[in-house]
Protein backbone atom coordinates (compact mmCIF):
# COMPACT_ATOMS: atom_id res chain seq x y z
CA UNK A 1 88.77 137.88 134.61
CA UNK A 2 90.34 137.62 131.07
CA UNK A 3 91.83 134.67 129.70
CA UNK A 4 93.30 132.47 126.75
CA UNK A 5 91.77 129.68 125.08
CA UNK A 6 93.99 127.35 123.67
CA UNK A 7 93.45 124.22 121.25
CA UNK A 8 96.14 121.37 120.57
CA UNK A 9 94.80 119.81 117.55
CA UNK A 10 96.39 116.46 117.28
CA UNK A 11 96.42 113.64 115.52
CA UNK A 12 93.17 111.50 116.64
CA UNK A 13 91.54 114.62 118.78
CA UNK A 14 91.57 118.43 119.89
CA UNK A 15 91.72 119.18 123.35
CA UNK A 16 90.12 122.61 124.43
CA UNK A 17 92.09 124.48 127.18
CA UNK A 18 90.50 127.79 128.82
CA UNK A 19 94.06 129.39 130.65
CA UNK A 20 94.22 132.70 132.84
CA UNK A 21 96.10 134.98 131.76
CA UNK A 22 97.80 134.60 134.90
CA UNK A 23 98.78 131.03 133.27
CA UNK A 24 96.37 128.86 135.50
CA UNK A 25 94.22 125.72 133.54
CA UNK A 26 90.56 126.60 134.64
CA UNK A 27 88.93 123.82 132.27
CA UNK A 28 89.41 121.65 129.34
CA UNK A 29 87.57 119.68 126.91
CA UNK A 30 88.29 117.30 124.56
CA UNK A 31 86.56 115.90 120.94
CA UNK A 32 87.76 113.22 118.85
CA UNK A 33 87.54 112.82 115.37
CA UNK A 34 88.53 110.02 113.05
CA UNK A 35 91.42 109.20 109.95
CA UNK A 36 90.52 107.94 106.12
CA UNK A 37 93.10 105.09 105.23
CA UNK A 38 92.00 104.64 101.30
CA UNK A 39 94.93 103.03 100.19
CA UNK A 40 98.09 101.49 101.51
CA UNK A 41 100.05 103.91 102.58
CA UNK A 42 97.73 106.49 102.81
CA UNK A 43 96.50 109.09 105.36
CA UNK A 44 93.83 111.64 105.28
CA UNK A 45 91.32 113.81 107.24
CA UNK A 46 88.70 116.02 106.80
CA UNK A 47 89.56 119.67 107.83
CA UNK A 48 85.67 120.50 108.88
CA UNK A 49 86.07 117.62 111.46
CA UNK A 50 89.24 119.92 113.22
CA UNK A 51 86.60 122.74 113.00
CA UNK A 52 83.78 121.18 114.32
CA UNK A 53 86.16 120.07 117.26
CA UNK A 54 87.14 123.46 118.38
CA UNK A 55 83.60 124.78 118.27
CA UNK A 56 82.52 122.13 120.20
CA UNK A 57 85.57 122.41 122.83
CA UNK A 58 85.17 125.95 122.88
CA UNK A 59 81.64 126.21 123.65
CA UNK A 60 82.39 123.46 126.67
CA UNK A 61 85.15 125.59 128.44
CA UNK A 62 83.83 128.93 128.28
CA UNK A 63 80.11 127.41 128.96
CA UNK A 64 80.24 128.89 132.74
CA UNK A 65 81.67 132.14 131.88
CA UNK A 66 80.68 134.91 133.69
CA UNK A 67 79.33 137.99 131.66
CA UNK A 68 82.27 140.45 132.85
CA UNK A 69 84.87 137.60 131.46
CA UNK A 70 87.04 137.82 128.39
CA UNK A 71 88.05 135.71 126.14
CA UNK A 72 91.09 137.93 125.17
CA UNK A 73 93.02 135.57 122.39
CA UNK A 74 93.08 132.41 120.41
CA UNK A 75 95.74 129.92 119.58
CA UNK A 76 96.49 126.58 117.75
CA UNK A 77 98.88 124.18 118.47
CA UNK A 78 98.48 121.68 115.76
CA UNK A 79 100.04 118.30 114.10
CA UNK A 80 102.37 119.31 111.71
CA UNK A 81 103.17 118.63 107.41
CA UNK A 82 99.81 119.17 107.09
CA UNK A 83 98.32 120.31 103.43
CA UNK A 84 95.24 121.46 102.82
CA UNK A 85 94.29 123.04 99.49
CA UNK A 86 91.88 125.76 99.24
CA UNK A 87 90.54 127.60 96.64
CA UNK A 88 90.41 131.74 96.80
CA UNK A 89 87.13 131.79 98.38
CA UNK A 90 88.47 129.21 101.37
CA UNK A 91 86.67 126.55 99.90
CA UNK A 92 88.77 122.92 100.48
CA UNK A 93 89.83 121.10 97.78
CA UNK A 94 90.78 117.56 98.83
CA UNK A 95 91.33 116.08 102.25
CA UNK A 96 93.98 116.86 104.54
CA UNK A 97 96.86 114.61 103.56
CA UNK A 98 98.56 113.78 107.16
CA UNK A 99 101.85 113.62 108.55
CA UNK A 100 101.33 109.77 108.64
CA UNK A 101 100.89 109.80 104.55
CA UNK A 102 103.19 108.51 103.10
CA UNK A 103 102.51 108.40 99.30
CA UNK A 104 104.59 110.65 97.54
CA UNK A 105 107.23 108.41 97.56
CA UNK A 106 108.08 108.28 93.27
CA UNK A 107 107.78 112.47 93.94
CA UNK A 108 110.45 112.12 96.04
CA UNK A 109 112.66 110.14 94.04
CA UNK A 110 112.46 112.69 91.06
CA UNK A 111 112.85 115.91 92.97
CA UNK A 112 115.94 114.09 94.75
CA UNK A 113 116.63 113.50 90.78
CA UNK A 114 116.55 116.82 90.38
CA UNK A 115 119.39 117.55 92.39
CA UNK A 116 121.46 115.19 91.10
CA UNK A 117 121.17 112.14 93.28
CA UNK A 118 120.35 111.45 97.18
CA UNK A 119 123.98 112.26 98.42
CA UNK A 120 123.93 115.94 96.62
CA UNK A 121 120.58 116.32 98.27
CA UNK A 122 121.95 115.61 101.67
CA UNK A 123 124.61 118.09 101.14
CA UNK A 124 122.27 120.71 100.71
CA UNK A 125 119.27 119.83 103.15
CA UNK A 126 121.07 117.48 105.50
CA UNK A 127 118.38 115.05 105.17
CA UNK A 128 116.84 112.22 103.12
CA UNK A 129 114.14 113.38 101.29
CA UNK A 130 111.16 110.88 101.26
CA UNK A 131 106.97 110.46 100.29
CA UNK A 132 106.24 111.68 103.79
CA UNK A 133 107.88 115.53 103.06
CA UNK A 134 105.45 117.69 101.82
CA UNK A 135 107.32 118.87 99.08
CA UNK A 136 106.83 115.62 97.21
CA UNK A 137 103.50 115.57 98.00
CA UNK A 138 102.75 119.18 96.72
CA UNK A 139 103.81 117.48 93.55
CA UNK A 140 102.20 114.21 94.10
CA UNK A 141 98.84 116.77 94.14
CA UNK A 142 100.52 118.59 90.47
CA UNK A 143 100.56 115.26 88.70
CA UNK A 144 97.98 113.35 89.95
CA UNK A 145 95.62 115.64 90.54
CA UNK A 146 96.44 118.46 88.27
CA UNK A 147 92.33 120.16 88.93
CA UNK A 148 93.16 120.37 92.21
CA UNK A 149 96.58 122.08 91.82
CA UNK A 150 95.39 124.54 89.05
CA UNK A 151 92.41 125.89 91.57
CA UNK A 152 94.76 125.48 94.68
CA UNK A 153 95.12 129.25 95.74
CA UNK A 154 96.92 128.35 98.68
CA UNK A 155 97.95 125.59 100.63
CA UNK A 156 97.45 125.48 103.81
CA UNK A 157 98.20 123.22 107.02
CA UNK A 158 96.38 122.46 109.82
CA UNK A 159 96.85 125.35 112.15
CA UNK A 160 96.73 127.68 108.98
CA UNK A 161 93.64 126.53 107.79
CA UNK A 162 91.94 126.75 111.32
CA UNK A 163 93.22 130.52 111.61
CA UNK A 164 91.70 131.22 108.15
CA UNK A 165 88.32 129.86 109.33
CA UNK A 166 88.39 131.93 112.61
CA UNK A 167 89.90 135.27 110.49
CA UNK A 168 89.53 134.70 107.03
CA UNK A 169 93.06 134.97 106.55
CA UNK A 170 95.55 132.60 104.69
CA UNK A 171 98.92 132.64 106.70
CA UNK A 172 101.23 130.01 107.77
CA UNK A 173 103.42 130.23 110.99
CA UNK A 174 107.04 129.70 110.85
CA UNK A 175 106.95 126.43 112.84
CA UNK A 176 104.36 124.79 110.17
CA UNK A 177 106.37 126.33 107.22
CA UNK A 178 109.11 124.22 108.22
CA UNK A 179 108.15 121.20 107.74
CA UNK A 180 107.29 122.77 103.97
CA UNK A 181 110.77 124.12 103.21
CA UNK A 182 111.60 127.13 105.35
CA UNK A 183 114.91 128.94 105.69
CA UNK A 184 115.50 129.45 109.25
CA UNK A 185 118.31 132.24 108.44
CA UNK A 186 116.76 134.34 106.28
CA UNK A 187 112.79 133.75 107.91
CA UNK A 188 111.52 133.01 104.29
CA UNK A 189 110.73 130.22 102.00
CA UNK A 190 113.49 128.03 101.00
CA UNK A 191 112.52 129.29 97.19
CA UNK A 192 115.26 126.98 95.43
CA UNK A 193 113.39 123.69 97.00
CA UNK A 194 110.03 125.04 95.47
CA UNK A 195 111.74 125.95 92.05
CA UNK A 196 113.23 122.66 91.58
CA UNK A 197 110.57 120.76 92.86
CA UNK A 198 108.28 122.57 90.22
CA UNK A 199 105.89 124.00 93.02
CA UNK A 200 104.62 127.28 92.38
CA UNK A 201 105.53 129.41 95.10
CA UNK A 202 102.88 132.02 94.99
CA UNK A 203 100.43 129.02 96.03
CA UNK A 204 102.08 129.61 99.34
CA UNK A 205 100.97 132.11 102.17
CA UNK A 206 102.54 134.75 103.89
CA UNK A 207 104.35 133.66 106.90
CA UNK A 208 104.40 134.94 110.39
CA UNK A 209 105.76 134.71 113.87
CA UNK A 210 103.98 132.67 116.41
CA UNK A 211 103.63 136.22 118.42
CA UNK A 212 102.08 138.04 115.26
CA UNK A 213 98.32 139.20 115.48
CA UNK A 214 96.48 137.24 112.67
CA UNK A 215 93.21 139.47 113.43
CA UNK A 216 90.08 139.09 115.02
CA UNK A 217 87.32 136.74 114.88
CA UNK A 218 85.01 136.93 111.98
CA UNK A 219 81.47 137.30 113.05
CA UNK A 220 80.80 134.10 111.49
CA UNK A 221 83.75 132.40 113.59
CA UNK A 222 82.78 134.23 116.76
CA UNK A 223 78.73 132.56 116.12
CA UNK A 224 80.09 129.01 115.23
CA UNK A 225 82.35 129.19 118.46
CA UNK A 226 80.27 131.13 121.05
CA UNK A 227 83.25 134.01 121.81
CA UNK A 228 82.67 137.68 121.00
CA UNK A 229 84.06 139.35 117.64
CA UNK A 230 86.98 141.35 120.05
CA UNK A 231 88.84 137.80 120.76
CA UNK A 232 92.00 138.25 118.67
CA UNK A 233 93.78 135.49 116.79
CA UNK A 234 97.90 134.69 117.21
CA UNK A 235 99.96 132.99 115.28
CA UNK A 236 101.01 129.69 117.25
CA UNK A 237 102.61 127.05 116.69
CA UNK A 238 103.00 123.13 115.73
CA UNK A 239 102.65 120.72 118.48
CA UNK A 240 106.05 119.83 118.71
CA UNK A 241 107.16 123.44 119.44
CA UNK A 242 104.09 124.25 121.83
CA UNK A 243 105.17 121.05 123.39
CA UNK A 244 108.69 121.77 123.83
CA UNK A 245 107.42 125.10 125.21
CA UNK A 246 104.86 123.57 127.81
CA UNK A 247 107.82 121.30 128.66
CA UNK A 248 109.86 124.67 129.92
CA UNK A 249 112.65 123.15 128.67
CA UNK A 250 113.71 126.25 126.62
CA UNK A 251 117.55 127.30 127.54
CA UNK A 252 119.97 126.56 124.79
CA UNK A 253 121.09 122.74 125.28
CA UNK A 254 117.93 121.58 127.94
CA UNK A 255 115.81 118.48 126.21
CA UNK A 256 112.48 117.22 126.62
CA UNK A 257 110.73 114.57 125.57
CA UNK A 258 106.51 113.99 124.38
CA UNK A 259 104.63 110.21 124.56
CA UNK A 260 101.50 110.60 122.61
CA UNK A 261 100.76 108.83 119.49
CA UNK A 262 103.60 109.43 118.01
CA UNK A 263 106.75 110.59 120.47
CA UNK A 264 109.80 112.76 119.71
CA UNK A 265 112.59 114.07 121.20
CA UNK A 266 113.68 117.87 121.36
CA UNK A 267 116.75 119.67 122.10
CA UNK A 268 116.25 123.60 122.36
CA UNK A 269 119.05 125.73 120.64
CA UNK A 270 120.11 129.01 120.00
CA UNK A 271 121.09 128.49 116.18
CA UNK A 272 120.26 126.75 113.41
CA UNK A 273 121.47 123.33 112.59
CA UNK A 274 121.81 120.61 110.13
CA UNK A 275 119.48 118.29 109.34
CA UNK A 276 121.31 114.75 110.12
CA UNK A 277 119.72 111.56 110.37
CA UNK A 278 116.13 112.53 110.68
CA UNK A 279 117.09 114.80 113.23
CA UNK A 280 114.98 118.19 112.19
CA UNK A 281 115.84 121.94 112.92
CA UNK A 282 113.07 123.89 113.31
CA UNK A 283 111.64 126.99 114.36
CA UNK A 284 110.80 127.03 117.98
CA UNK A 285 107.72 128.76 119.62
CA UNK A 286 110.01 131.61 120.13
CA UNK A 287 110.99 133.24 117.47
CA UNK A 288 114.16 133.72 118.88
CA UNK A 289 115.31 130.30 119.04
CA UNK A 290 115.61 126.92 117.22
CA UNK A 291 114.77 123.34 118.61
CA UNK A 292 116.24 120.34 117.19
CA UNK A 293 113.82 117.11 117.17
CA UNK A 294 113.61 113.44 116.77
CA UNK A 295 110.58 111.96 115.98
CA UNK A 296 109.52 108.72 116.69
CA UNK A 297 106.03 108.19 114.66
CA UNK A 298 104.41 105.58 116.41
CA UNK A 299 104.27 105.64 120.34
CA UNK A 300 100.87 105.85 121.85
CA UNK A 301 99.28 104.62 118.95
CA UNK A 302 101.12 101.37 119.89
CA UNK A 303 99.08 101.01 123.18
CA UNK A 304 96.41 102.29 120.98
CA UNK A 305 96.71 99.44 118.46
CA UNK A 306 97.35 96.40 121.34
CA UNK A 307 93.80 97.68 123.30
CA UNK A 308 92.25 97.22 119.81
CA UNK A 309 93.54 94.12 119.12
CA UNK A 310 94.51 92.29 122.68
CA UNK A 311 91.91 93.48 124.89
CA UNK A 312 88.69 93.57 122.88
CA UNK A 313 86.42 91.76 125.36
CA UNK A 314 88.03 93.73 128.30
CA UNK A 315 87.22 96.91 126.59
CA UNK A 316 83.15 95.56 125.92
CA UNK A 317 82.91 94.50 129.82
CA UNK A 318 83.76 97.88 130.43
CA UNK A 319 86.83 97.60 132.48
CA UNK A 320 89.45 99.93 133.37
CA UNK A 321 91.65 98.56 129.97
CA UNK A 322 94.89 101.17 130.99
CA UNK A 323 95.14 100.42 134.58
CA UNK A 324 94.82 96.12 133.13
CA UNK A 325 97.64 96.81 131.49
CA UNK A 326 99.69 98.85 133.22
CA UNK A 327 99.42 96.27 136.07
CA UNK A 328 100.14 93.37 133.27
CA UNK A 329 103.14 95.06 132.62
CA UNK A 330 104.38 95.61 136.21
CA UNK A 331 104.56 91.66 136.13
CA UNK A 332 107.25 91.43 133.42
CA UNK A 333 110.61 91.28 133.88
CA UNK A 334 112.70 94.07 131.72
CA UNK A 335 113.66 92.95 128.73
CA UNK A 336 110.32 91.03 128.25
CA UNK A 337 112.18 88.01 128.11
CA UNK A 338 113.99 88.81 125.12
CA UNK A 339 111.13 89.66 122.86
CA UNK A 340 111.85 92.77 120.85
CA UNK A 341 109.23 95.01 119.56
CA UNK A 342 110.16 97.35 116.77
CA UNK A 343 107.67 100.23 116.76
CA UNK A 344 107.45 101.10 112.95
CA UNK A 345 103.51 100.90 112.32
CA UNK A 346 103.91 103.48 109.85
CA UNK A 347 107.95 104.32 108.77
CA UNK A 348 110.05 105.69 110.77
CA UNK A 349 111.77 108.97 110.86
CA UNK A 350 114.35 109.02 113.62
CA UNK A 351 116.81 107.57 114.21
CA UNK A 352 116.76 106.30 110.45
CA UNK A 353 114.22 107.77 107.80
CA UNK A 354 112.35 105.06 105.91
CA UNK A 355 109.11 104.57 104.62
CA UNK A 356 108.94 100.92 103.98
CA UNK A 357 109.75 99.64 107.54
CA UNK A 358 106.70 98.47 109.93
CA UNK A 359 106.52 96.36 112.75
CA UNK A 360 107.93 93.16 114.26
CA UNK A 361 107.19 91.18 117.25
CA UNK A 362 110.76 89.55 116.90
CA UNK A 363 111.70 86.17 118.96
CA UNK A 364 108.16 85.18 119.58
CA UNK A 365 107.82 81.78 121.62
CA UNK A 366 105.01 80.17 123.72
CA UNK A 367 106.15 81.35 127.03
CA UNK A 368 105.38 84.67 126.05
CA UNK A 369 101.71 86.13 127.30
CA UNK A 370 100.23 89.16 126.63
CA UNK A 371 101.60 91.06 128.87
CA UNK A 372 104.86 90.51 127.86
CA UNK A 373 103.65 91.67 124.11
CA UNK A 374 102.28 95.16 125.64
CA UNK A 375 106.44 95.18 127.66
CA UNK A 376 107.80 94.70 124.28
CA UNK A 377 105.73 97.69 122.76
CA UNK A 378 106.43 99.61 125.17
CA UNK A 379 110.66 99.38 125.44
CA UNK A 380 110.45 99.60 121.45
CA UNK A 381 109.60 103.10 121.99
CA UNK A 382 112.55 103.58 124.84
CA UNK A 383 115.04 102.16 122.27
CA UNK A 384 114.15 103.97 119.57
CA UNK A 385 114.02 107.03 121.47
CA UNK A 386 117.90 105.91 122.75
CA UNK A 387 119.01 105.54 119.23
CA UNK A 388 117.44 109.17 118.22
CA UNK A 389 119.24 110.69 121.56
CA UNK A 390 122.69 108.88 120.91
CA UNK A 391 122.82 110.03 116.98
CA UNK A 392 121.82 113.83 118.38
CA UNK A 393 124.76 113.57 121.12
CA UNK A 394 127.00 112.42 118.85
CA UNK A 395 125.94 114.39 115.70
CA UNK A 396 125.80 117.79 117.21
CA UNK A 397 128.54 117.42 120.04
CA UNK A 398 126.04 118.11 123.35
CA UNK A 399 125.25 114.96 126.17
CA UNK A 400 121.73 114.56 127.27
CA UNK A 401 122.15 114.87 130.88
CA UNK A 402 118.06 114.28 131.55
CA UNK A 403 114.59 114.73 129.87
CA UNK A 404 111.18 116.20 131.17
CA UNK A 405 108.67 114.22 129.47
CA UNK A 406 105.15 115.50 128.88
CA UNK A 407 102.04 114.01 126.62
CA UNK A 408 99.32 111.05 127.88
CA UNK A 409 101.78 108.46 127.99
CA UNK A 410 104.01 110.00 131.47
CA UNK A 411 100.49 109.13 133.35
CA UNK A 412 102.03 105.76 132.92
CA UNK A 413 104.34 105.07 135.49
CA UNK A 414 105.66 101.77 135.49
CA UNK A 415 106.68 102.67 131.47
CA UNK A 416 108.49 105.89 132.80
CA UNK A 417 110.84 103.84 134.87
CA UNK A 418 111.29 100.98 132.01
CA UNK A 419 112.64 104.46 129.80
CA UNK A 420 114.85 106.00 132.59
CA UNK A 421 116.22 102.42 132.82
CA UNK A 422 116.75 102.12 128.92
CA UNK A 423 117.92 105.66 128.31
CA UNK A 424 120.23 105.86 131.40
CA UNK A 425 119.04 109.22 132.39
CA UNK A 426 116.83 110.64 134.78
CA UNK A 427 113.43 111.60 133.83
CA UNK A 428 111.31 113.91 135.00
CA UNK A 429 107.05 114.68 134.79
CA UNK A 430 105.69 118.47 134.73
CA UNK A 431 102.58 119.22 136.77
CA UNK A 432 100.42 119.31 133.91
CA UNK A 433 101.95 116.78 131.35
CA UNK A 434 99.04 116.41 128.74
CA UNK A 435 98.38 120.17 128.80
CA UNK A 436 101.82 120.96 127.78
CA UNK A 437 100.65 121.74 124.56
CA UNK A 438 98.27 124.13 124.97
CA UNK A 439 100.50 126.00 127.93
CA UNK A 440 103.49 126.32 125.40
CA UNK A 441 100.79 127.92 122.63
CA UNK A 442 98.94 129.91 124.71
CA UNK A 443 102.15 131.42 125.68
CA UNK A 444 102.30 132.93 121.94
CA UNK A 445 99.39 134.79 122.54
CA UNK A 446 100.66 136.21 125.95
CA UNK A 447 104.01 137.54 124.48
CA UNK A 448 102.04 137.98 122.05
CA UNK A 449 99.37 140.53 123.92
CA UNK A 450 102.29 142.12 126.34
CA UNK A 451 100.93 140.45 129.27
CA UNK A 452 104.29 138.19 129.49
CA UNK A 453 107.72 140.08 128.69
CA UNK A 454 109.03 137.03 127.18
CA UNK A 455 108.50 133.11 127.05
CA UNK A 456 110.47 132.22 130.34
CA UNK A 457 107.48 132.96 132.45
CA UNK A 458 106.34 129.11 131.35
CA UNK A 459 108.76 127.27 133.80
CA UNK A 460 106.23 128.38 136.38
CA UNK A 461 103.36 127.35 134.53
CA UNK A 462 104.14 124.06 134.21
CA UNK A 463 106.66 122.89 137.00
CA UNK A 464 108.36 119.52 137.37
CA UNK A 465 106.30 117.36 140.16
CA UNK A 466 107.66 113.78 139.94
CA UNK A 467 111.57 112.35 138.55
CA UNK A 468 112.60 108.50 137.68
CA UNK A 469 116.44 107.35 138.03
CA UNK A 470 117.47 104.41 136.34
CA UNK A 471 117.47 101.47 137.80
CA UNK A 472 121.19 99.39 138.00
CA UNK A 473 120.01 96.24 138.29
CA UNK A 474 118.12 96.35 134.65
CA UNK A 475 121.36 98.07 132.82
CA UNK A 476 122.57 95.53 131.38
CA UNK A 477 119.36 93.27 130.05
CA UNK A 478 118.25 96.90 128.51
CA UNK A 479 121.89 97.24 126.66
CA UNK A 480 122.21 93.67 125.33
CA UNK A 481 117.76 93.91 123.97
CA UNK A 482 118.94 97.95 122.74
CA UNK A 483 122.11 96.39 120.59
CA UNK A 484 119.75 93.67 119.45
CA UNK A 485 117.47 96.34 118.64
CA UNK A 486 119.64 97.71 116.49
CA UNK A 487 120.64 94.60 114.90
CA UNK A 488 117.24 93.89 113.92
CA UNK A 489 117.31 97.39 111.80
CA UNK A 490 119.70 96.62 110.04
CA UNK A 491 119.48 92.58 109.50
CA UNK A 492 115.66 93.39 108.24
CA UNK A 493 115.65 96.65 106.37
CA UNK A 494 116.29 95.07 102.98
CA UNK A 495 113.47 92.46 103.30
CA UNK A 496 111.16 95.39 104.84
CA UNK A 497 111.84 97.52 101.35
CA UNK A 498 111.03 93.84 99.51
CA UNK A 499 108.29 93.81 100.52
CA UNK A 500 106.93 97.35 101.26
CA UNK A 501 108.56 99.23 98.47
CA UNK A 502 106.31 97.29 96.04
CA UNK A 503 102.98 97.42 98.45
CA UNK A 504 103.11 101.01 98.57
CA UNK A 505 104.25 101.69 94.86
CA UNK A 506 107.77 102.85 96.45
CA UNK A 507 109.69 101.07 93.42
């Protein structure tokens, strides 16, 4: 039998995923690996630690192989805004600086300079530029590190860099250019961004589609990951176009939705857009089309955060800490009896792009328990997400008649109701909801080899097998705590830049 392997490479793990080319999960595997925080602010990781999880995942799925198997292709879905610098000879250069990063911040500021002020900037990109983009942090690496920069041959993000180690080539995939400066029009690099900026453009790679052939495995690769030399390499994707593939939510106009540790929002589309309030266009998975997205950058790693911090001795005693507090939260009325969780851990994005906001527990009293801390986390998310899906709706002129939801977090139920309630929409879970991911990419490689004639053979992949509907009775509790949501943006954003824009060196 021949199949696909495919790895979504994510934030705090890689998850292995050994498909048939007849689109069928046979196994999966999963390695975690960990995130440097050496300053305020700051985010990195160590590229070998990505490698050393797909070895390890890919040994583990195609472990009970049989000899007359294939492993036909390869494929990466990966966190996006990576950078990676290598030198010519592949060799890394500094840590990967992460999505979550956010120190380029006085970079920002002078490239935004550069083109004559924020609102001229706008104009041009349709969004605020800030120390997250990794424009300013390709010059963040220029002036503070300038011996990196000068022996930076290319950089590369994460699913790049993982295709160079399994081909020895130095490509990056339209989806991951993106979130660099692509222009979705003419398929190429947005060259004015890189000219103003002062970022040398030839320390760029070539781009390709997520359906292009990279190459095959190098023998070294094929050793280091158990597979034969004749398993090719495609292009793929970021996560948040895999997922939005996975999700089969690919017609012009259908939306979907991911939970993991961070959460977005995507709306597929047939042609480019605007960015508008931290709304991103971007290349989808097919080349043919765009998907507009929303990202929300802390969602999971909420839950992640309160088990760390509110259930420390459940955790040592061994107990089953998700199913505690799911059943914690069950017991809490909606609305959590009016305390309001904002779920900025590290900026925000969408629905408003700022670096300096982080969390609040807001309205705090003694009658409040634990549980009702983990229901406040947890509708923070659904109003954020209901601010992001009301600025798209009203930005862009389409309604948001439902969402299928994928990622870890839909194997929560009781928190899938709370968001059908909040967004006033009916939701819907996909058979395989945390292997969305990896379906979506590995359907690159199967356009990709000819075995599918295009990327509307995933809706059968990866069917819908459970919906929500909102709830009446909780409407109204979930509009007044959504508008005092809102509120509490816009009442605290000034003392959140006070305060932050002078931790983080932002002023």
């Amino acid at each position: 039998m021949d199949y696909i392997i495919a790895h979504d490479v994510g934030t705090q793990s890689n998850k292995a995923v050994l498909i048939s080319t007849g689109g069928k999960i046979v196994d999966s595997s999963e390695y975690s690996y960990g995130m440097d925080l050496p300053k305020p602010g700051w985010a990195e990781q160590q590229p070998e630690d990505y490698w050393t999880a797909v070895c390890q995942g890919t040994r583990k799925v195609v472990a009970h192989l049989k000899p007359e198997d294939q492993v036909l292709a390869m494929v990466f879905s990966t966190q996006s805004m990576g950078i990676i610098p290598v030198d010519k000879k592949g060799k890394v250069l500094h840590p990967n600086i992460s999505w979550v990063d956010a120190r380029a911040e006085q970079q920002a500021k002078k490239i935004v300079n550069r083109f004559l002020g924020q609102s001229v900037f706008k104009v041009i990109s349709g969004v605020e530029l800030s120390g997250k983009d990794v424009i300013p942090k390709l010059l963040w690496i220029k002036e503070e590190l300038p011996q990196v920069y000068q022996n930076t041959h290319r950089f590369l993000d994460v699913n790049g860099y993982l295709k160079y180690r399994c081909t020895g080539k130095m490509v990056t995939e339209w989806s991951g250019a993106c979130s660099y400066g692509f222009n979705l029009e003419k398929k190429d690099w947005e060259r004015l961004f890189f000219k103003i900026a002062g970022i040398d453009l030839e320390k760029l790679p070539p781009l390709v589609k997520s359906t292009d052939l990279i190459g095959a495995l190098t023998p070294e690769a094929a050793q280091d990951l158990g597979l034969s030399t004749s398993t090719q390499i495609f292009g793929g994707c970021d996560d948040t176009q895999s997922g939005a593939m996975g999700s089969g939510q690919i017609d012009p106009e259908s939306a979907h939705a991911y939970l993991g540790t961070s959460a977005w929002l995507g709306v597929s589309h047939s042609k480019p857009f605007k960015f508008k309030r931290g709304v991103a266009n971007l290349a989808s998975a097919d080349p043919k089309s765009t998907i507009l997205v929303g990202i929300t950058e802390s969602s999971g790693a909420n839950l992640e955060w309160a088990l760390e911090n509110l259930y420390k001795q459940e955790k040592k005693d061994g107990l089953d800490i998700y199913a505690l507090m799911e059943a914690e939260v069950a017991a809490i009325p909606a609305g959590a009896d009016g305390l309001i969780f904002t779920p900025w851990f590290t900026g925000e994005r969408a629905p408003v792009t700022n670096t300096t906001l982080r969390s609040t527990l807001f309205n705090l009293g003694l009658e409040h328990t634990r549980g009702h801390i983990l229901c406040a986390l947890l509708e923070g998310v659904g109003y954020n997400l209901r601010w992001t899906m009301e600025n798209m709706q009203n930005d862009y002129g389409f309604t948001i008649k439902e969402l299928t939801l994928i990622g870890g977090g839909t194997l929560n139920t009781a928190w899938i109701q709370s968001l059908s309630d909040i967004l006033q929409i009916p939701l819907h879970i996909t058979q395989h909801p945390k292997m969305a991911g990896a379906i979506g990419c590995a359907m690159t490689a199967l356009v990709g080899l000819g075995l599918a004639p295009d990327f509307k053979a995933v809706k059968k992949y990866n069917p819908r097998v459970q919906s929500f509907t909102p709830r009446k009775d909780h409407q109204q509790v979930y509009q007044d705590s959504y508008e005092n949501y809102k509120l509490l943006y816009n009442t605290l954003k000034g003392m959140y830049k006070k305060i932050n824009g002078k931790r983080f060196n932002h002023q």
